[in-house]
C-alpha atoms as a PDB file:
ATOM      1  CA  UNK A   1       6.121  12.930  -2.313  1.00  0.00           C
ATOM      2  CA  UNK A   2       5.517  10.561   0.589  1.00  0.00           C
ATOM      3  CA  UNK A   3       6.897   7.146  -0.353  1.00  0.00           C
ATOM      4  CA  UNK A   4       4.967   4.541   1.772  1.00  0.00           C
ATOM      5  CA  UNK A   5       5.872   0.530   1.340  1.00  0.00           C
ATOM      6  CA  UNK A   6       4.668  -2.056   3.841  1.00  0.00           C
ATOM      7  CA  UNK A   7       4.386  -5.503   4.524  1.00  0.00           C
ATOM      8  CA  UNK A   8       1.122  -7.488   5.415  1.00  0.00           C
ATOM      9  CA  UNK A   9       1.571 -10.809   6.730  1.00  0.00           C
ATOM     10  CA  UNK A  10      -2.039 -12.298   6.107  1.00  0.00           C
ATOM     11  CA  UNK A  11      -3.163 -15.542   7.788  1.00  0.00           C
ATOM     12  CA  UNK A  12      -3.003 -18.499   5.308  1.00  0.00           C
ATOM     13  CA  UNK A  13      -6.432 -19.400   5.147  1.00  0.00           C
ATOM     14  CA  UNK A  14      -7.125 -15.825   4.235  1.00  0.00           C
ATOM     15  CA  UNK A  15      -4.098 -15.208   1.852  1.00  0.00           C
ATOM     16  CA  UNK A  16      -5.647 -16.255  -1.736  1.00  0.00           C
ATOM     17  CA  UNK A  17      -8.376 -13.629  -1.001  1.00  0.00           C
ATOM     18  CA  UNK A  18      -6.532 -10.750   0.406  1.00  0.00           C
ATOM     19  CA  UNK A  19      -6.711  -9.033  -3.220  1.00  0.00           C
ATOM     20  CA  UNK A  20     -11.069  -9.080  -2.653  1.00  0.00           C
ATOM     21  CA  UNK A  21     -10.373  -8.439   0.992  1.00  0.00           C
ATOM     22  CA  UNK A  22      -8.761  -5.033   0.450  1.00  0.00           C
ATOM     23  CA  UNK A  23     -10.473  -4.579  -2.559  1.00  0.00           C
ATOM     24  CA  UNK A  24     -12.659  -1.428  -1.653  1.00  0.00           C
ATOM     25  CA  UNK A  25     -10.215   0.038   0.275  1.00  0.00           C
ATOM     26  CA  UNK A  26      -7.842  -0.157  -2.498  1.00  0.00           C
ATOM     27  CA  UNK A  27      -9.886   1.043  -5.170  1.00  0.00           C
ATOM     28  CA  UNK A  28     -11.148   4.492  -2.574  1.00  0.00           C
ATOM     29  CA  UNK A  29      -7.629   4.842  -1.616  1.00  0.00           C
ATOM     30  CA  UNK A  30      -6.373   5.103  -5.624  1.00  0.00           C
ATOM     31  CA  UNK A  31      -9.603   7.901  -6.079  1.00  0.00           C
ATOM     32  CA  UNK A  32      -7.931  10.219  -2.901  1.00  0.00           C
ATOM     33  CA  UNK A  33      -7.275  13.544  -5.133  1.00  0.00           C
ATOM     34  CA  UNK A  34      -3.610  13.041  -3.657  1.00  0.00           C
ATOM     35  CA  UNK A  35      -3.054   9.531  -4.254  1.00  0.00           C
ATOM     36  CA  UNK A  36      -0.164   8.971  -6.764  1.00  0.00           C
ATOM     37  CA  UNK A  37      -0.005   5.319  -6.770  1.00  0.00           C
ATOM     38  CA  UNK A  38      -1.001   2.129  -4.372  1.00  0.00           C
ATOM     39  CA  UNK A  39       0.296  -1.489  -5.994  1.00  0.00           C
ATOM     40  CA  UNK A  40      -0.143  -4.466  -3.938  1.00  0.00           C
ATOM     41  CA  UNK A  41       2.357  -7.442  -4.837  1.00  0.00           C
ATOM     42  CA  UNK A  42       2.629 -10.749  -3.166  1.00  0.00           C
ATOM     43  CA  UNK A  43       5.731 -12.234  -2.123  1.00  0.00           C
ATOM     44  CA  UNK A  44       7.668 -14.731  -4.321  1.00  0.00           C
ATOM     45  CA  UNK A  45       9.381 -16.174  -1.330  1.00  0.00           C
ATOM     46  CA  UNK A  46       6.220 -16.278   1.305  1.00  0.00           C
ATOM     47  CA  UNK A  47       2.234 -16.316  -0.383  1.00  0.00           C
ATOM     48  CA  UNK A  48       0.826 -15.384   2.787  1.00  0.00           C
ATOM     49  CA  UNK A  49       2.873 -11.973   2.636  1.00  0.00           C
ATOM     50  CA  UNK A  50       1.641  -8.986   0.653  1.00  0.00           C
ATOM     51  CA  UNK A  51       3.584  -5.888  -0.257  1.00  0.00           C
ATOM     52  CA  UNK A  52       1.980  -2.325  -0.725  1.00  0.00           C
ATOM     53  CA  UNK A  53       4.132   0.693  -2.769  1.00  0.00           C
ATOM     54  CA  UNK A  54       1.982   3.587  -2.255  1.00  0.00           C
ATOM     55  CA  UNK A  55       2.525   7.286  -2.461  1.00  0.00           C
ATOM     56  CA  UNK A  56       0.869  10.305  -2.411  1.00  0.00           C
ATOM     57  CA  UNK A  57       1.872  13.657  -3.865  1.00  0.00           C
ATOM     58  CA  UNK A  58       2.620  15.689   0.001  1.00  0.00           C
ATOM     59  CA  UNK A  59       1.849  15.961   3.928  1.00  0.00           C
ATOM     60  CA  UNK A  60      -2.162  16.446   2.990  1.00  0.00           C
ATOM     61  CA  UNK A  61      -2.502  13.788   0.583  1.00  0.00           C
ATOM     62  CA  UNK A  62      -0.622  11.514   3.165  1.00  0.00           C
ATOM     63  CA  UNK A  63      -3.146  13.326   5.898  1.00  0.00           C
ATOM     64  CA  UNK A  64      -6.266  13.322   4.173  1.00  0.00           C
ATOM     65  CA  UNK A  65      -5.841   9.250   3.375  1.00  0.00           C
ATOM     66  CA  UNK A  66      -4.969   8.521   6.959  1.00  0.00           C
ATOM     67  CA  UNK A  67      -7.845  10.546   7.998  1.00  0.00           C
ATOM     68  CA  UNK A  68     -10.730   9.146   5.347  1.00  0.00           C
ATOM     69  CA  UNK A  69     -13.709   7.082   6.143  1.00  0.00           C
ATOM     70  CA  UNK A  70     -12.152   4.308   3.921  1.00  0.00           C
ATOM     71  CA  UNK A  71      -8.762   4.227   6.155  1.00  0.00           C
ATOM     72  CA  UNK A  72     -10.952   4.128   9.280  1.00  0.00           C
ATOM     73  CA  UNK A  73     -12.742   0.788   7.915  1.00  0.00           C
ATOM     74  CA  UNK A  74     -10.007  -0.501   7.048  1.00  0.00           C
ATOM     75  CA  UNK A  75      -8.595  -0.307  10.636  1.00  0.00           C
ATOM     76  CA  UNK A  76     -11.310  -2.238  11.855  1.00  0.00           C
ATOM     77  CA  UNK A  77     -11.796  -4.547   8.665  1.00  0.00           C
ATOM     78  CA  UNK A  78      -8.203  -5.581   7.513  1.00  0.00           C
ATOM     79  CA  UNK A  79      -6.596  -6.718  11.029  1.00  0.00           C
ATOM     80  CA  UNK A  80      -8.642  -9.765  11.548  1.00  0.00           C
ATOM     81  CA  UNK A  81      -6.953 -11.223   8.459  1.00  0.00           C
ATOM     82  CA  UNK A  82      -3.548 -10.627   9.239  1.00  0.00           C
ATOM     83  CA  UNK A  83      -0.783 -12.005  11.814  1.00  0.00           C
ATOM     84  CA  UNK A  84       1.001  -9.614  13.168  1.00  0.00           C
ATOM     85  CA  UNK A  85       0.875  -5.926  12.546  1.00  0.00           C
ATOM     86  CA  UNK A  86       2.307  -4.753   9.054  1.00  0.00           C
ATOM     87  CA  UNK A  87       5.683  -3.405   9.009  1.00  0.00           C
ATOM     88  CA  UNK A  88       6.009  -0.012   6.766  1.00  0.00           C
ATOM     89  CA  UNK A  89       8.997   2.033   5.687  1.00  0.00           C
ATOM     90  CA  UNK A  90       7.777   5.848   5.006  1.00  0.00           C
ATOM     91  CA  UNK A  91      10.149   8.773   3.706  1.00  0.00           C
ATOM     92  CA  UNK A  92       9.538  12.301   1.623  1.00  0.00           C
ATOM     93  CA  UNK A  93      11.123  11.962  -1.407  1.00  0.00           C
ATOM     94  CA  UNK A  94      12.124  15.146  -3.673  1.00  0.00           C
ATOM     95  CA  UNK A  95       9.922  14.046  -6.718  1.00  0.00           C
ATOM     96  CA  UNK A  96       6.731  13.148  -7.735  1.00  0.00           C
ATOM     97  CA  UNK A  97       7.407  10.412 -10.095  1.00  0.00           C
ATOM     98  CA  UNK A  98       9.425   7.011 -10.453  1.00  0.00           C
ATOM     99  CA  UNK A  99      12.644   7.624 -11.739  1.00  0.00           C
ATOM    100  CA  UNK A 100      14.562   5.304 -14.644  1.00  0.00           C
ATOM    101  CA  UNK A 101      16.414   2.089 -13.136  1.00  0.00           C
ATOM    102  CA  UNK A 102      19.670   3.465 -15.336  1.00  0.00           C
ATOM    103  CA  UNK A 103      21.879  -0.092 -14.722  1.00  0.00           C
ATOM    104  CA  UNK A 104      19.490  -1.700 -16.548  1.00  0.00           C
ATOM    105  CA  UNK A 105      18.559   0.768 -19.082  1.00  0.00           C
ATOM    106  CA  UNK A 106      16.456  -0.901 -21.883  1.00  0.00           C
ATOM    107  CA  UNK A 107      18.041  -0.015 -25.445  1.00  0.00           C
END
């Protein structure tokens, strides 16, 4: 799978609302045929940051996101709100799943 997480650094007088803000563009990205997950999450430590875990199943899920109507809205709709550009760690990972956190197995 294609592991995607990224930071969004939203201005503060936008911050509260960032979960309407992206609200379409989450809810058209989670319908993509190859989407496997995409879980926003604000920051404990800073309210105006956001974090997005997404994934999608291989190179043409990842593709056809990238390359949908929805992504290309975004691109013009989502900047506005934010302060810098988001920073984004993205690897292929050999499974299609999460896997257990074993050190802190629940018994």
């Amino acid at each position: 799978m294609i592991f995607i997480t990224a930071k969004f650094r939203v201005k503060p007088e936008h911050a509260d609302d960032w979960p309407s803000i992206t609200a379409d563009f989450t809810t058209a990205t989670r319908a993509e045929a190859g989407c496997l997950w995409f879980d926003w999450s604000r920051s404990l430590d800073d309210p105006s940051e956001y974090v997005l875990v997404e994934a999608f199943a291989d190179d043409e899920g990842a593709t056809h996101h990238v390359t949908s109507d929805h992504f290309k809205a975004a691109q013009e709709h989502l900047p506005p709100h934010l302060v810098e550009t988001p920073r984004i760690v993205n690897f292929k990972v050999p499974q299609d799943d999460w896997s257990e956190l074993g050190e802190l197995a629940v018994k």
